[in-house]
Protein backbone atom coordinates (compact mmCIF):
# COMPACT_ATOMS: atom_id res chain seq x y z
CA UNK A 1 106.76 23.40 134.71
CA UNK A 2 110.25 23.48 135.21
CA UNK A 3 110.37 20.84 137.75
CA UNK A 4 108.67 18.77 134.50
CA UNK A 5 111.10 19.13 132.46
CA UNK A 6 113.91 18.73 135.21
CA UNK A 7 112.35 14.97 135.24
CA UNK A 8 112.40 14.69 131.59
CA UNK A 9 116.20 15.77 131.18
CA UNK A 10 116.78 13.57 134.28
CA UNK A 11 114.80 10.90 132.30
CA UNK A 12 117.46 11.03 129.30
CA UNK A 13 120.56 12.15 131.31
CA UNK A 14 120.62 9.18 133.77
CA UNK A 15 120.11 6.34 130.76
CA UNK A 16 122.61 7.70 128.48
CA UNK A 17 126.40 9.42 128.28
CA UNK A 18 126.39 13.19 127.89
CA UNK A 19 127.61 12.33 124.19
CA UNK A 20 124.08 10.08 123.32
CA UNK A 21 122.25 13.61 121.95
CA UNK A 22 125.04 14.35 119.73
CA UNK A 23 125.30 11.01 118.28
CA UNK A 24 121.21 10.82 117.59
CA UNK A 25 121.17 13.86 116.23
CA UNK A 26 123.81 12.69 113.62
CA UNK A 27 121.86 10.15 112.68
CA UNK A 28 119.47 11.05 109.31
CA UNK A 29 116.60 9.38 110.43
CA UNK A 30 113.07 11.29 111.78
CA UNK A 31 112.21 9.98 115.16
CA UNK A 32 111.34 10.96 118.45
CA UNK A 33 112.17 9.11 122.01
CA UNK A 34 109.43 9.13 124.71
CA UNK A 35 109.54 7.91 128.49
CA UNK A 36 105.97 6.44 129.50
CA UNK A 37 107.14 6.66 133.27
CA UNK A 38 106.47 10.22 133.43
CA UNK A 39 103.05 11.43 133.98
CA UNK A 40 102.03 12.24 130.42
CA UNK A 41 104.38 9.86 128.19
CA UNK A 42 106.05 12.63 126.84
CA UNK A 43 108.69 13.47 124.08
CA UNK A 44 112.28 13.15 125.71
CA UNK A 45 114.27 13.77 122.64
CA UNK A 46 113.30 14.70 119.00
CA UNK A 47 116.26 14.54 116.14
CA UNK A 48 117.04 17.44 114.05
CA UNK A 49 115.48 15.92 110.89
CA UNK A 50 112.19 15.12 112.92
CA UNK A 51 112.38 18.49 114.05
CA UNK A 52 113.03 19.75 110.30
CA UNK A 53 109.80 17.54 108.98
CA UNK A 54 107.31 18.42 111.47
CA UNK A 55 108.04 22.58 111.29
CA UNK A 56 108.33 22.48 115.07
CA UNK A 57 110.90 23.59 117.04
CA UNK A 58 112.92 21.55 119.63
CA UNK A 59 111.23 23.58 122.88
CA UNK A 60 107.74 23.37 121.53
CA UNK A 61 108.14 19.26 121.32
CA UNK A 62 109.57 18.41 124.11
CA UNK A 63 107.67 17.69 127.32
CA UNK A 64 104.32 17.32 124.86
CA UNK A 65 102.38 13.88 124.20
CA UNK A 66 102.67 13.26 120.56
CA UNK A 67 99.18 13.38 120.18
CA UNK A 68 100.23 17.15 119.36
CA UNK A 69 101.17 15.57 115.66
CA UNK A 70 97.14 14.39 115.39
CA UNK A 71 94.59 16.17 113.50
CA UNK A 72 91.00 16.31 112.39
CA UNK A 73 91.78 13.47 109.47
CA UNK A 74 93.88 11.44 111.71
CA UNK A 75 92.19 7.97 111.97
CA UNK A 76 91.14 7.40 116.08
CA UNK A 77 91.56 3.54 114.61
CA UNK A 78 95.07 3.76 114.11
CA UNK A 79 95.98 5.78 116.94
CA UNK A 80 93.97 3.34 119.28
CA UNK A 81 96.06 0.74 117.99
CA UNK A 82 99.28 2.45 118.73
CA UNK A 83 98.11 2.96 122.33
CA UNK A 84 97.14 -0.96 122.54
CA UNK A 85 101.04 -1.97 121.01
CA UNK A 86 102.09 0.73 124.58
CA UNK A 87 99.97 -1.31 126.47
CA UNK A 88 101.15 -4.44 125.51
CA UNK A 89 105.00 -2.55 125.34
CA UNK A 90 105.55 -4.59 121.86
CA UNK A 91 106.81 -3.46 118.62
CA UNK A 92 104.66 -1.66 115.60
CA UNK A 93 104.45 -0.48 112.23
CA UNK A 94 101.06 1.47 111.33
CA UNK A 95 100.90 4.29 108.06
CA UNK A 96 98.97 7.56 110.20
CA UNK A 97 98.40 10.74 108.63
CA UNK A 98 99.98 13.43 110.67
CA UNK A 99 100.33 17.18 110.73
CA UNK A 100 103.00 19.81 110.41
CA UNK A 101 102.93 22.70 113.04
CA UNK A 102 101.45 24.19 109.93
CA UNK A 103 98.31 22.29 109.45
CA UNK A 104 99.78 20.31 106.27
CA UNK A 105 98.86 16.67 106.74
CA UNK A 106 101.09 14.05 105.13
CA UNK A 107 101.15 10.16 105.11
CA UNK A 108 104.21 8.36 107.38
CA UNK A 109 105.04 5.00 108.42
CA UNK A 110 104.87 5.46 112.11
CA UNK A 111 107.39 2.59 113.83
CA UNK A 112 107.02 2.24 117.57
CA UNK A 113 109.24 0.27 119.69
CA UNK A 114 110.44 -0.35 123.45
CA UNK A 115 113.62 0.21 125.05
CA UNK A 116 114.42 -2.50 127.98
CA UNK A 117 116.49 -1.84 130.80
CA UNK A 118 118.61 -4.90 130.67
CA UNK A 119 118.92 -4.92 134.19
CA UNK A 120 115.52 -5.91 135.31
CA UNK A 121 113.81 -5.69 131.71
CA UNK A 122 111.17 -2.92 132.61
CA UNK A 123 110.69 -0.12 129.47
CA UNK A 124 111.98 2.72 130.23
CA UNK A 125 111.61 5.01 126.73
CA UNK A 126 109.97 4.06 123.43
CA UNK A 127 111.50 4.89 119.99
CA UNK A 128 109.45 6.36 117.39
CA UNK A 129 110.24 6.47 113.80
CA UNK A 130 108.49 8.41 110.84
CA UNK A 131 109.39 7.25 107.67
CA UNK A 132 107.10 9.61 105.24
CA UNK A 133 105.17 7.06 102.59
CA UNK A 134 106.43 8.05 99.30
CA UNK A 135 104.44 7.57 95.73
CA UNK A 136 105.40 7.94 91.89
CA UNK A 137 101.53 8.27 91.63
CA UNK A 138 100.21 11.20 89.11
CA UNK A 139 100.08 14.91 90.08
CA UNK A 140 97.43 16.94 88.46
CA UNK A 141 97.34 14.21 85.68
CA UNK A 142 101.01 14.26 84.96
CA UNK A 143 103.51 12.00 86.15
CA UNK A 144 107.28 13.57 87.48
CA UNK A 145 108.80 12.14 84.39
CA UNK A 146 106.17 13.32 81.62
CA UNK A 147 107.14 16.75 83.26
CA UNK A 148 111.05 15.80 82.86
CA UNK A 149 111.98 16.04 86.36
CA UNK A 150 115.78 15.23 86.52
CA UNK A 151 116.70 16.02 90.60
CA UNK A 152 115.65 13.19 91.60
CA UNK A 153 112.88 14.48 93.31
CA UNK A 154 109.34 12.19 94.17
CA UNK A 155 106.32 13.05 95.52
CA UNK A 156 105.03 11.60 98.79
CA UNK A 157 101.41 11.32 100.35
CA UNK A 158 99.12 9.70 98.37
CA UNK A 159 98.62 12.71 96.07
CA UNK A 160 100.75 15.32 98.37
CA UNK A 161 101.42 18.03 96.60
CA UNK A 162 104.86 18.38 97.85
CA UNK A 163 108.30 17.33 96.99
CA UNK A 164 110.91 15.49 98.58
CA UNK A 165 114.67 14.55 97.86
CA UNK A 166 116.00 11.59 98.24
CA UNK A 167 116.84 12.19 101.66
CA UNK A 168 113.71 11.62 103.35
CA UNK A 169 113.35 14.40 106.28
CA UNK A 170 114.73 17.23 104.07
CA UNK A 171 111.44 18.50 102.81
CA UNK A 172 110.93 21.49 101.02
CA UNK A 173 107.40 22.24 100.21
CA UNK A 174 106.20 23.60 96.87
CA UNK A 175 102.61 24.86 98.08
CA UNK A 176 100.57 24.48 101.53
CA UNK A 177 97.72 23.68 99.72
CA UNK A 178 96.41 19.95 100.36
CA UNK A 179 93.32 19.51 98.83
CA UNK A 180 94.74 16.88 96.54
CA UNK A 181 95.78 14.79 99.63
CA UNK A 182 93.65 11.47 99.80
CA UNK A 183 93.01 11.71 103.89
CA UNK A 184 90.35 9.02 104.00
CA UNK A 185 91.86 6.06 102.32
CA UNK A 186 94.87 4.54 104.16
CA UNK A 187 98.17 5.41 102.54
CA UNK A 188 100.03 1.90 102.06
CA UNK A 189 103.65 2.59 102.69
CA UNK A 190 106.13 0.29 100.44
CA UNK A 191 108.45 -2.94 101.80
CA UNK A 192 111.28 -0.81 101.25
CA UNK A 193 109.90 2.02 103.55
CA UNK A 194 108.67 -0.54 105.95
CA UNK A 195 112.28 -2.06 105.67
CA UNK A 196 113.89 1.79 106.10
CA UNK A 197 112.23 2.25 109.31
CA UNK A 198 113.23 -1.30 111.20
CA UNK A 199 116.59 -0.64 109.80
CA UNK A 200 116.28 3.30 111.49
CA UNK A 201 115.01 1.39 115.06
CA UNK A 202 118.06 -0.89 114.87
CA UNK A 203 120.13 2.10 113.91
CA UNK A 204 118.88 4.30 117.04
CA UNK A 205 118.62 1.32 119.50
CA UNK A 206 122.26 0.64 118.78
CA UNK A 207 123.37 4.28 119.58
CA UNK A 208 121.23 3.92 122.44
CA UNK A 209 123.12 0.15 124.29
CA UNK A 210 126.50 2.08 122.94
CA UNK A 211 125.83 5.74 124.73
CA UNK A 212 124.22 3.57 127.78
CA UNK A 213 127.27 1.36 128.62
CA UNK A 214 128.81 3.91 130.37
CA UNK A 215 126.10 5.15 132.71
CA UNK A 216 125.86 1.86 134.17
CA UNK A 217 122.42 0.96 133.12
CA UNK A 218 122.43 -0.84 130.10
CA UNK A 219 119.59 -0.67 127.48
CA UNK A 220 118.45 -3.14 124.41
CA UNK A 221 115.97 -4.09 122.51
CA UNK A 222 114.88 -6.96 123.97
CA UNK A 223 113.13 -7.88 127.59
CA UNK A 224 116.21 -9.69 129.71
CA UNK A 225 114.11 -10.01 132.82
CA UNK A 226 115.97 -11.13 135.84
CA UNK A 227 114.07 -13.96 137.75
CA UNK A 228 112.07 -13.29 140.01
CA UNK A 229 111.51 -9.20 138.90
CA UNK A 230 108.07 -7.45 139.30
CA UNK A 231 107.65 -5.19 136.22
CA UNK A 232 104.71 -2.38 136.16
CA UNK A 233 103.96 -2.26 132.35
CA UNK A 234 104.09 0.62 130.42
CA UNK A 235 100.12 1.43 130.46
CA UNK A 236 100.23 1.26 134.58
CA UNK A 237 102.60 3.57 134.01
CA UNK A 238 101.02 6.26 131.75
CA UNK A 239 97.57 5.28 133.92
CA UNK A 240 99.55 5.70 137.41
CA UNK A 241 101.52 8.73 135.84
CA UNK A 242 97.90 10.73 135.97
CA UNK A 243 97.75 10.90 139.74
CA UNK A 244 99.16 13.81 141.30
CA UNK A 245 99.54 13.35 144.60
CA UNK A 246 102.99 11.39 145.95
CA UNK A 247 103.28 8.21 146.46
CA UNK A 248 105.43 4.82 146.10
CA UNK A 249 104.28 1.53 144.92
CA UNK A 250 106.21 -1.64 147.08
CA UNK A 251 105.61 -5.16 145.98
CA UNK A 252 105.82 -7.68 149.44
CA UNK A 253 106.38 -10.78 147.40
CA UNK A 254 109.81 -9.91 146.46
CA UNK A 255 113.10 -9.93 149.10
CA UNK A 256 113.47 -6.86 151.37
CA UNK A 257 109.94 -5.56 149.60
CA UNK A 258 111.00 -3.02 146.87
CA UNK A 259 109.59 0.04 145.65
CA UNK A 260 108.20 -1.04 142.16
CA UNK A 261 106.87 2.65 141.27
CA UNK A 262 107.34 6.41 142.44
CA UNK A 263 105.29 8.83 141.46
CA UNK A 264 106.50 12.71 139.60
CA UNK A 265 105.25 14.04 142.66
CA UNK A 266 107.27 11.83 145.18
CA UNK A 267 110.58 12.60 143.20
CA UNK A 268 110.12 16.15 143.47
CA UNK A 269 108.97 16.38 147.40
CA UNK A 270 112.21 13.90 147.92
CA UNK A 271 114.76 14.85 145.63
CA UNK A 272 115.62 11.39 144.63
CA UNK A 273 115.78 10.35 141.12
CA UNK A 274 113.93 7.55 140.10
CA UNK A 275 116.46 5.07 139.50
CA UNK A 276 117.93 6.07 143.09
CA UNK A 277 114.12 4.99 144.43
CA UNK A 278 113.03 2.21 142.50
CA UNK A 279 114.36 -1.55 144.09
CA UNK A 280 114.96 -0.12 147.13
CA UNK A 281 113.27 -0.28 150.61
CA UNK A 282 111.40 2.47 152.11
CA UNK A 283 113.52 2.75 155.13
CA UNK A 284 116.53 4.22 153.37
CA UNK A 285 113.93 7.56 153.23
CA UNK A 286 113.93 7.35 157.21
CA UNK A 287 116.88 9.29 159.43
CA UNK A 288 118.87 10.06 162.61
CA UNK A 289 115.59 11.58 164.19
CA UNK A 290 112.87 9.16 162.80
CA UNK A 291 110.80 7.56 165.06
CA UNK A 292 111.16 4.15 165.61
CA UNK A 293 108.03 3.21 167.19
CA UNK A 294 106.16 4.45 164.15
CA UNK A 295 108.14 2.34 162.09
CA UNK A 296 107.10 -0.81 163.76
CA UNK A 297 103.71 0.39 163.39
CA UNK A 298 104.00 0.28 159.84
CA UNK A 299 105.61 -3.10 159.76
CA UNK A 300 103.17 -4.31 161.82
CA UNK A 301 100.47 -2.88 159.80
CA UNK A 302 102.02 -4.97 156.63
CA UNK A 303 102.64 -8.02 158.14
CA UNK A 304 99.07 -8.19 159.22
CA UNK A 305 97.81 -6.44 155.90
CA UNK A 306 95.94 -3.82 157.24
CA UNK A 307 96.07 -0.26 156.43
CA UNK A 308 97.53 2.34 158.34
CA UNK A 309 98.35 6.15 158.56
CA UNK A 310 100.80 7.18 160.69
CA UNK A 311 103.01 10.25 160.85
């Protein structure tokens, strides 16, 4: 376990300045980061006001899939859905009904997007905002006003019986009881929440090119593929990232045939970190005392296409 979540603070650390956590977690929004590279696609980062929303704590969130957020009530529909926009590593906004660490659903906006390498335009984390859907809709046949609310408070979640300030992840509940939540009917979130969370992806993403710059390995929002690059898309990834054994993926097409994919379990029997592996050729892994006649084996073996096993 601890070598897991070596590669998930390697996964953060080696994208971003020492400073990047700091600045997300000064940011107001609710979001998570997650890196579908690693076997898994789990959480790499969760901000404070996520963290404050969801009742969970930082250590129990990260290294976990965020299917942990799913419940009984949570439509398979929409989560398929968010699993097709991985596949396809494009952008999406879908309302989901979620859960709290304890058991409370609510409605969100979930908003999923990709973050490009700019280098050679592969995704190498996805952004995830939750905007919860707010509503001035009745309570117990009374609206907020007829009861002569004056903090500014609204209720959100169809008929949630909960109550949140204006600021959107500083929830305070006023009873665990959700029996008057609508779970089966989709919970249609507004144009200005839908415009709150692309404004919170551009908000992140830009903290995320800023805090990248000086790492050397430049991030944005948009594919900038160089010509000529072989990219393994985000659901090879996540369907690669379920093998255990180690293992390198090289693509002969391409000049000096690079590695295109490493596996957790090559990383951690080599030491290397993935960014030190991937474009490279296999050869800088041999040594002083590596034998060359093997080596021309294995060339010989590719050049012919054949398989081969060889110590």
């Amino acid at each position: 376990m601890d070598s897991y979540l070596a590669l998930i603070e390697q996964s953060f650390n080696t994208s971003y300045s020492i400073w990047a956590r700091e600045a997300l977690d000064e940011l107001p929004e609710c979001f998570t980061i997650t890196d579908p590279c690693i076997s898994g696609h789990p959480i790499i980062f969760a901000s404070s006001a996520f963290l404050k929303m969801s009742g969970y704590s930082k250590d129990e969130v990260i290294g976990r899939n965020g299917r942990i957020f799913q419940g009984p009530e949570t439509n398979r529909r929409s989560v398929m859905e968010i699993r097709e926009a991985i596949r396809e590593e494009r952008a999406l906004q879908i309302s989901l009904l979620n859960y709290r660490k304890d058991g409370t659903p609510f409605w969100m906006l979930f908003h999923i997007s990709p973050v490009f390498a700019k280098e050679d335009g592969r995704v190498i984390h996805f952004v995830a905002v939750q905007v919860p859907i707010l509503s001035r809709q009745r309570l117990n046949g009374l609206s907020l006003s007829e009861e002569g609310s004056g903090f500014k408070e609204i209720v959100f979640g169809s008929c949630r019986r909960e109550v949140c300030s204006m600021d959107m992840c500083r929830v305070s509940a006023l009873d665990s009881d959700s029996r008057g939540l609508n779970t089966e009917e989709p919970c249609e979130a507004s144009e200005a929440e839908k415009r709150r969370a692309a404004s919170a992806i551009n908000n992140i993403l830009s903290v995320l090119t800023q805090y990248s710059e000086s790492t050397g390995k430049l991030v944005c929002g948009k594919r900038c593929s160089s010509p000529g690059a072989t990219l393994i898309s985000s659901s090879l990834n996540i369907s690669l990232g379920r093998i255990k054994q180690s293992f390198v993926l090289t693509d002969p097409h391409l000049p000096d045939m690079p590695i295109v994919y490493a596996s957790d379990a090559f990383l951690k029997l080599t030491g290397y970190a993935r960014d030190e592996v991937l474009g490279r050729n296999c050869r800088f892994l041999s040594g002083v005392e590596t034998d060359s006649s093997v080596l021309e084996k294995i060339r010989e073996s590719i050049q012919a296409e054949q398989a081969c096993t060889e110590e």
